[in-house]
Protein backbone atom coordinates (compact mmCIF):
# COMPACT_ATOMS: atom_id res chain seq x y z
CA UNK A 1 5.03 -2.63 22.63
CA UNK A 2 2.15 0.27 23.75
CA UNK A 3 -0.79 -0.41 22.22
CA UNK A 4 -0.72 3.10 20.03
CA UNK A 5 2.22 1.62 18.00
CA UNK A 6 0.76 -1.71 17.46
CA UNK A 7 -2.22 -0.15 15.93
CA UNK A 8 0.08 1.92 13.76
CA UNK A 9 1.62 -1.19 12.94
CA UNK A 10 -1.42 -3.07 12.18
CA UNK A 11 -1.97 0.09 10.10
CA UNK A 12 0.64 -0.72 8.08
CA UNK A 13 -0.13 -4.22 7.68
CA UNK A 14 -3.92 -3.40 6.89
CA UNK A 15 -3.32 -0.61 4.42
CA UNK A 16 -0.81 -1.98 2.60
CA UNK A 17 -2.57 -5.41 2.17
CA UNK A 18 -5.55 -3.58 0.96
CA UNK A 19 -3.40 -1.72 -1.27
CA UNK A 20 -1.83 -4.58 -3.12
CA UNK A 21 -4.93 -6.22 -3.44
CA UNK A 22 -6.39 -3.06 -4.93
CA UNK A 23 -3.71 -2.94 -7.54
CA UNK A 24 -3.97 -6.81 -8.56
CA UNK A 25 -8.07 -6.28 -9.38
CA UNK A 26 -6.60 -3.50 -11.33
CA UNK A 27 -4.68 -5.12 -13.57
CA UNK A 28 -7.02 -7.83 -13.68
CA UNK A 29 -9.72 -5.49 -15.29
CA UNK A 30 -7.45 -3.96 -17.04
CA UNK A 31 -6.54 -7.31 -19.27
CA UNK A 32 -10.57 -7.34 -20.03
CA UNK A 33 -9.98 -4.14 -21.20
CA UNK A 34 -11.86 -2.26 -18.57
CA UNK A 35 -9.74 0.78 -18.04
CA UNK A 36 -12.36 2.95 -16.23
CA UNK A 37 -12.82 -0.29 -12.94
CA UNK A 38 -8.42 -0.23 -13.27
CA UNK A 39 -8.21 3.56 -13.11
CA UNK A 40 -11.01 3.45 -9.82
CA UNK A 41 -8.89 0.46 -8.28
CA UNK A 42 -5.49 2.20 -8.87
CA UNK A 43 -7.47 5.43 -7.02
CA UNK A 44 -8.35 2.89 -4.02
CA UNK A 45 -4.59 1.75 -3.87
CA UNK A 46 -3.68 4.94 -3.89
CA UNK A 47 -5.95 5.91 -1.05
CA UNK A 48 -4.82 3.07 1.38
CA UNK A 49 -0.71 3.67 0.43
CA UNK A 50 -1.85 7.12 1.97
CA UNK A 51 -3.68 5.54 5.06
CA UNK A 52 -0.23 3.27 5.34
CA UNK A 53 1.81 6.28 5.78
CA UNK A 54 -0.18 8.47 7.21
CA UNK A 55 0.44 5.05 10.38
CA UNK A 56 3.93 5.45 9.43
CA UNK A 57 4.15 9.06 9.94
CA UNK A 58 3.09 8.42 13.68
CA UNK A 59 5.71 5.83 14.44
CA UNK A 60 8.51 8.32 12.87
CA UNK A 61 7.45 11.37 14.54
CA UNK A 62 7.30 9.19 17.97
CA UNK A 63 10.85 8.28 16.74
CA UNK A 64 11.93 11.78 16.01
CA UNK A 65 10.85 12.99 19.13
CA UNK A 66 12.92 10.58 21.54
CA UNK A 67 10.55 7.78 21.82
CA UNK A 68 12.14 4.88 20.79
CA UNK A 69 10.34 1.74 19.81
CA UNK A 70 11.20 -2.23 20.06
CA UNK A 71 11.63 -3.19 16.74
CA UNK A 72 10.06 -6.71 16.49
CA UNK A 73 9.16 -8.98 13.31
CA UNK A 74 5.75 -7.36 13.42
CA UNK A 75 7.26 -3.90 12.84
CA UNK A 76 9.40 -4.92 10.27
CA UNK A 77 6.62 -7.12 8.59
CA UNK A 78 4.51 -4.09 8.88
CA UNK A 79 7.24 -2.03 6.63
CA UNK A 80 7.82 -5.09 4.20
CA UNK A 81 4.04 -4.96 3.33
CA UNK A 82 3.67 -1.45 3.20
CA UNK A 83 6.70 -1.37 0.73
CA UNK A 84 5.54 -4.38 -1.31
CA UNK A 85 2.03 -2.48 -2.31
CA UNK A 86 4.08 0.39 -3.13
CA UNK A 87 6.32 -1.18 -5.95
CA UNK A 88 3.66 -3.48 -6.82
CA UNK A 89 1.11 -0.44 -7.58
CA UNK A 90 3.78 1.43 -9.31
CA UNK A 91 4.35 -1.63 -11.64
CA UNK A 92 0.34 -2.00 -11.76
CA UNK A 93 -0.06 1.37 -13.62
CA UNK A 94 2.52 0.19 -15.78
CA UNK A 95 1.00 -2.79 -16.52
CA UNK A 96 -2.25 -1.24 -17.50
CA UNK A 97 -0.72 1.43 -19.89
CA UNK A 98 1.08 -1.81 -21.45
CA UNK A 99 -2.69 -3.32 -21.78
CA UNK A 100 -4.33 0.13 -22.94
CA UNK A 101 -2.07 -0.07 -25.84
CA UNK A 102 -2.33 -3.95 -26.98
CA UNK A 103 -6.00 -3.54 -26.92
CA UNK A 104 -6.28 -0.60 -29.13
């Protein structure tokens, strides 16, 4: 593997780590009933799902163009995580709604 895909790949990884993270310490404040630190972690997870695919975009254009990659654990690690702080930030801005509304 060239080292332009494995820092895509660690890309991934990075960002969409950062990402889930983000979205746990916004539900967290969120059940304290601090809706304006949620909203500004939600942003941040937001931010970094961006960063993930904007590493993602690179390895499918690559992809696209002919230049086929060894898919290895790392890679598909790499999508796992980025998939995982997707879902998980989706269900995070659910879960706050759900809190804005038991703590009226």
């Amino acid at each position: 593997m060239d080292d332009k895909n494995l820092e895509a790949i660690m890309g991934l990884i990075m960002h969409g780590g950062n990402a889930k993270s983000n979205a746990m310490e916004a539900i967290q404040a969120a059940k304290t009933g601090a809706f304006e630190i949620a909203e500004e972690k939600i942003s941040e997870a937001e931010q970094s799902i961006v960063e993930a695919h904007h590493a993602q975009t690179g390895l499918l254009t690559e992809e696209a163009k002919g230049n086929h990659m060894e898919v290895t654990l790392l890679t598909v690690h790499s999508q796992d995580h980025l998939m995982t702080a997707i879902t998980f930030t989706d269900l995070a801005k659910e879960l706050i709604d759900v809190y804005r509304k038991l703590l009226k």
